[in-house]
Protein backbone atom coordinates (compact mmCIF):
# COMPACT_ATOMS: atom_id res chain seq x y z
CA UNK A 1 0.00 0.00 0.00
CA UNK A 2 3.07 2.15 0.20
CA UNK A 3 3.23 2.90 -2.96
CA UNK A 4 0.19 4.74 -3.25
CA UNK A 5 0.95 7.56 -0.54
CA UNK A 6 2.87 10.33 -0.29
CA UNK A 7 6.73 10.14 -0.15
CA UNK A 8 6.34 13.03 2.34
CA UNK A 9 4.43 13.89 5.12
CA UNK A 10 0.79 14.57 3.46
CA UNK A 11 0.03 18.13 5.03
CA UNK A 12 3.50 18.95 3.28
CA UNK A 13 2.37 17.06 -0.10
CA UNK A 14 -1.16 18.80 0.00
CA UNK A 15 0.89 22.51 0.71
CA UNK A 16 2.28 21.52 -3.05
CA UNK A 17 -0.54 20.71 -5.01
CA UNK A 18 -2.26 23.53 -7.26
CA UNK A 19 -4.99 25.18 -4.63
CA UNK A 20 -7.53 25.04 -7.88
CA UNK A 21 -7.19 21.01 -8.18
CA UNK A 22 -7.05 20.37 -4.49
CA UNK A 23 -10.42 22.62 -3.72
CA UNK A 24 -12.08 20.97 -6.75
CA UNK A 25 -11.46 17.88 -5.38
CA UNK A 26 -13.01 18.66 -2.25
CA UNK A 27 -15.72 20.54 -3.41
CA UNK A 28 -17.11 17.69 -5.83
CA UNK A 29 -16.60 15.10 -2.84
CA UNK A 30 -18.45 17.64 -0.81
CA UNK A 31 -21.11 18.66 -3.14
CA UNK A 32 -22.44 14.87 -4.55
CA UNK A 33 -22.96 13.32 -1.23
CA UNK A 34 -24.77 16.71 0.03
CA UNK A 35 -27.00 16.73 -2.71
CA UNK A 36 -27.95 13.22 -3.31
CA UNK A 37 -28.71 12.62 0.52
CA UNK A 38 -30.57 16.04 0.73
CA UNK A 39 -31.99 16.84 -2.58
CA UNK A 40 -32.59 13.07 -4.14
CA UNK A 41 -32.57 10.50 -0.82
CA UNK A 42 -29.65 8.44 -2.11
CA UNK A 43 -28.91 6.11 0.57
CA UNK A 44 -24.89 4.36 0.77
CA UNK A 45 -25.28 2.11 -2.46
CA UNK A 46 -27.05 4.58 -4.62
CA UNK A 47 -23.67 6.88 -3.56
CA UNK A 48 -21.38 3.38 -4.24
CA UNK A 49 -22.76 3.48 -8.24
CA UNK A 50 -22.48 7.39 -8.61
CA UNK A 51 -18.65 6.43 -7.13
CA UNK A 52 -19.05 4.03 -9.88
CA UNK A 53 -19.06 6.37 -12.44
CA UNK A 54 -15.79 7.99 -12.27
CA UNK A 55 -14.00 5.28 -14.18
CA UNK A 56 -15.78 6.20 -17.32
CA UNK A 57 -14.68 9.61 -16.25
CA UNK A 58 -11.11 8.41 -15.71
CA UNK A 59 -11.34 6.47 -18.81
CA UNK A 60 -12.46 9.77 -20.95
CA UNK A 61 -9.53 11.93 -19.93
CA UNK A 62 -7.09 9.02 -20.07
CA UNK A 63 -8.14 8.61 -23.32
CA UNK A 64 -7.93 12.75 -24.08
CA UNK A 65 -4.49 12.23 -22.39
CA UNK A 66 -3.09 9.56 -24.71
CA UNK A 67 -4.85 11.43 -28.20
CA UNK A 68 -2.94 15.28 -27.19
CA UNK A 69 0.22 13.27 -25.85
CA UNK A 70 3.67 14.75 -27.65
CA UNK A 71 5.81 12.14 -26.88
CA UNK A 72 6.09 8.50 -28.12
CA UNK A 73 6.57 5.52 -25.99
CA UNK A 74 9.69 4.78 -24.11
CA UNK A 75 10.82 0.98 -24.15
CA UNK A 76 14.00 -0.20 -24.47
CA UNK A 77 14.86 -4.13 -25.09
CA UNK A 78 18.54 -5.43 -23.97
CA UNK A 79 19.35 -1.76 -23.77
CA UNK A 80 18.49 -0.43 -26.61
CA UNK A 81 15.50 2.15 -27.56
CA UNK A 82 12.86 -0.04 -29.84
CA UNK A 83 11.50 2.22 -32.83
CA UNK A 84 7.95 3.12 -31.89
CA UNK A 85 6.64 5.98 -33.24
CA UNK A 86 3.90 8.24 -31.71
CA UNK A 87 1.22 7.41 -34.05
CA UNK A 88 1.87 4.04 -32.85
CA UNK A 89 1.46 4.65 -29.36
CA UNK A 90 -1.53 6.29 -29.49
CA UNK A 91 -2.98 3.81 -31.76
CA UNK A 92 -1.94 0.86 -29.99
CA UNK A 93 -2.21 2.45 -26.23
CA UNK A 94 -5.94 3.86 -27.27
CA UNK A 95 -7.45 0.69 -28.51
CA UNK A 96 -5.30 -1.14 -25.65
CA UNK A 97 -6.48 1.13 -22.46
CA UNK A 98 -10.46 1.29 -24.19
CA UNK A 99 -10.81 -2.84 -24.31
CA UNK A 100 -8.96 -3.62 -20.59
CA UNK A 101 -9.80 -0.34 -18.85
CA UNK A 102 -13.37 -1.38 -20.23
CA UNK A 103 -13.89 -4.78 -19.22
CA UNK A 104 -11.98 -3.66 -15.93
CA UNK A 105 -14.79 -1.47 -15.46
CA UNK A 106 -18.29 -3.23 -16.43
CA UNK A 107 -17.07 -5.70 -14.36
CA UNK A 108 -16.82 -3.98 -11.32
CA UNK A 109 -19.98 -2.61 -12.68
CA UNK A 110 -21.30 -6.13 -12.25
CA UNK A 111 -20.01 -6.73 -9.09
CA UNK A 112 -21.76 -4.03 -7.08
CA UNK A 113 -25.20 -4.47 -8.72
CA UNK A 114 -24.67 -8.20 -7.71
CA UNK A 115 -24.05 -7.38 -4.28
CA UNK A 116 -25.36 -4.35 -3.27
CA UNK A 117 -27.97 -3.51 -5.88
CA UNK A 118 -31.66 -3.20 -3.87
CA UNK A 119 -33.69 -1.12 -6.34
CA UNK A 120 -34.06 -1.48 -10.17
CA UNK A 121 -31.07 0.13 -11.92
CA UNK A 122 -32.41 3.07 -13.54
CA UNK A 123 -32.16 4.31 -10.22
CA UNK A 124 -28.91 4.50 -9.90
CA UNK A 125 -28.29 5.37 -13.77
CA UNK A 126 -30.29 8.77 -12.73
CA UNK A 127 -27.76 8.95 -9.50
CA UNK A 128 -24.89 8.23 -11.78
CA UNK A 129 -26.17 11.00 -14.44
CA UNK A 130 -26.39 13.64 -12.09
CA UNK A 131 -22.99 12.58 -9.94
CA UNK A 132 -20.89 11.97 -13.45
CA UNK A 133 -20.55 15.45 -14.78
CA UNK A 134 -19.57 16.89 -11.07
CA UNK A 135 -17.13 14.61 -11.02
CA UNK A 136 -16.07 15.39 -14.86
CA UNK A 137 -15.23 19.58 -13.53
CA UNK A 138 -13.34 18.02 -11.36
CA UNK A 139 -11.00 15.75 -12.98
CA UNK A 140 -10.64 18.57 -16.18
CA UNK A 141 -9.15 20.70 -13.41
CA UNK A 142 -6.67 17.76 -12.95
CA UNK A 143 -6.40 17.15 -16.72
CA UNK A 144 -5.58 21.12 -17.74
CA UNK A 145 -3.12 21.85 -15.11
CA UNK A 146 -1.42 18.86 -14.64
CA UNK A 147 -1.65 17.37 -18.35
CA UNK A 148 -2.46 20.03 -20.78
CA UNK A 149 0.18 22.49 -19.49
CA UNK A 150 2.84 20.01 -18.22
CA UNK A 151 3.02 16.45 -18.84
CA UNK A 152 1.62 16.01 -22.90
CA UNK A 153 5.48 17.42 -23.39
CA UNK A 154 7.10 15.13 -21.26
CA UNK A 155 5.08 11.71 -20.39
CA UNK A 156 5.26 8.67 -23.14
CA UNK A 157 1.43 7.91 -24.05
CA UNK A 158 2.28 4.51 -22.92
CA UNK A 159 3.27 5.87 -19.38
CA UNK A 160 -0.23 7.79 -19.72
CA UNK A 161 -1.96 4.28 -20.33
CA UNK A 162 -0.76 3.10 -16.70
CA UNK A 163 -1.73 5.85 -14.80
CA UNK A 164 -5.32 5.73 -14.20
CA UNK A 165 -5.07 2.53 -12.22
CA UNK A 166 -2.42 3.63 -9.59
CA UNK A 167 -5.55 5.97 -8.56
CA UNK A 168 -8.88 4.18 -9.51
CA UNK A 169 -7.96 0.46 -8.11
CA UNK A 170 -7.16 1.42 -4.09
CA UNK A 171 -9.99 3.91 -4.11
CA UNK A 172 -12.69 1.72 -5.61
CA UNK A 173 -11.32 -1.08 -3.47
CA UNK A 174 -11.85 1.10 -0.71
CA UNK A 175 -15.09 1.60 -1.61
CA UNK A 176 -16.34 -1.78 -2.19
CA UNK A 177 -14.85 -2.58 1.39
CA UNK A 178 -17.45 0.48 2.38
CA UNK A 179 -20.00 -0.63 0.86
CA UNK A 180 -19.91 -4.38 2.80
CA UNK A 181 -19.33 -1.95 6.06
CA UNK A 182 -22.55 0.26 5.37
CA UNK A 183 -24.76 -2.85 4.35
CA UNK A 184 -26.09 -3.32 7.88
CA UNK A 185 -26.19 0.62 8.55
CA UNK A 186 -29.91 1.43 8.13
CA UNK A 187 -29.60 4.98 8.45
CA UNK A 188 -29.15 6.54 4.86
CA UNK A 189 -27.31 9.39 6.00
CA UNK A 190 -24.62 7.59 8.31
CA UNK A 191 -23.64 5.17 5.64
CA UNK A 192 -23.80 8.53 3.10
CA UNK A 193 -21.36 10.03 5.16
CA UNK A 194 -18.82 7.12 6.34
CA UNK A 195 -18.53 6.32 1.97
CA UNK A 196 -17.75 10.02 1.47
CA UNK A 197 -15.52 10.48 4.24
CA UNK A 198 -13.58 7.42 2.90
CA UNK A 199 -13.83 8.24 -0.67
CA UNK A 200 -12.32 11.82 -0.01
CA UNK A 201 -9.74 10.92 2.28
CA UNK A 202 -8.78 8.74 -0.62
CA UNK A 203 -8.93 11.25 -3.16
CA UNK A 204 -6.62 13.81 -1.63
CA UNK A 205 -3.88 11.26 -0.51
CA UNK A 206 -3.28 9.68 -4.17
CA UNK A 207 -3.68 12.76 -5.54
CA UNK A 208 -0.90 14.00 -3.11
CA UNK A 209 0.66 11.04 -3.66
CA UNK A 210 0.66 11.49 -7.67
CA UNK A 211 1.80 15.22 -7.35
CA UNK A 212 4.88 14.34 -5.39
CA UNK A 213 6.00 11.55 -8.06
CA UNK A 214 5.18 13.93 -10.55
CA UNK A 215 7.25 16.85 -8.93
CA UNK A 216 10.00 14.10 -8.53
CA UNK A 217 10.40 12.62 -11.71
CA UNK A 218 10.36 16.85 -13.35
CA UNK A 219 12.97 17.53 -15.52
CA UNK A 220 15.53 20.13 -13.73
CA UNK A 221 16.61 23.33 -15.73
């Protein structure tokens, strides 16, 4: 699990990260639990699908990331640099990262509506519709300050390929783990609130976590 937090102390990390990422982190982890529980009744599954939904949000700036990336892939076989061109990379990491990052999702997909699903699923297709586009601000944030100004000039597209599971498997592992802990709660809003508690505490330490590495692997001028 090491390898997912911080190399420094987090309050240090979270001091480094862009203020505009870091509050529109918060503020969407904030904002979706307040207003399902209070506007639409969602009770801890409902808010376990709408979690749901952020890996086809992942997966649609992933993708963005490896289409705008500058530089090919990286690899290098008994020392030496293999050939690979850029077009290749993005053709080969884009139809790559749809198909696994894909079946990696429906089946997780599959997985909560086999064990936590209580209501018919267009119920939580309307949770995930209104959740999926507050979480979609927030990850742009991510993808124009981080990406679009920094790392489409530096990072290999195959790099890019990798990187959404570093941050989308320990979170929605997390999550499922929540959502066994919150089965027996039958109070909508504590189980609401322990799954968003756990989910943002999440969030900001990978996303400390991925700052730092990023900071770390910068070139120096």
């Amino acid at each position: 699990m090491s390898t997912f937090l911080p190399s420094i102390p987090l309050p240090q990390a979270l001091r480094r990260i862009p203020r505009g990422a870091l509050l529109s982190l918060v503020a969407v982890n904030i904002v979706i639990p307040f207003v399902g529980l209070s506007v639409f009744g969602w009770d801890a599954t409902t808010l376990l699908f709408v979690y749901w939904s952020e890996n086809i949000v992942v997966m649609f700036y992933a993708l963005l990331r490896m289409a705008f990336s500058k530089t090919a892939a990286n690899i290098t076989v008994n020392g030496r640099k293999l050939p690979i061109t850029l077009a290749t990379t993005k053709l080969f990491g884009l139809l790559f990262f749809t198909v696994h990052f894909g079946i990696f999702a429906l089946g997780h997909l599959g997985f909560l509506t086999l064990l936590f699903a209580t209501q018919p699923f267009s119920v939580y297709l309307n949770a995930m519709l209104i959740g999926a586009p507050l979480l979609l601000v927030s990850h742009g944030t991510s993808f124009v300050q981080n990406f679009w100004k920094r790392e489409r000039f530096t990072v290999p597209a195959n790099e890019l390929m990798a990187k959404p599971y570093a941050r989308i498997v320990p979170i929605h592992i997390a999550i499922i783990l929540g959502g066994f802990f919150t089965a027996g709660i039958t109070a909508p809003i504590v189980g609401v609130v322990v799954l968003s508690i756990v989910k943002l505490l999440l969030d900001i330490t990978l996303h400390a976590s991925a700052h730092i590495k990023r900071e770390s692997t910068r070139p120096q001028v």
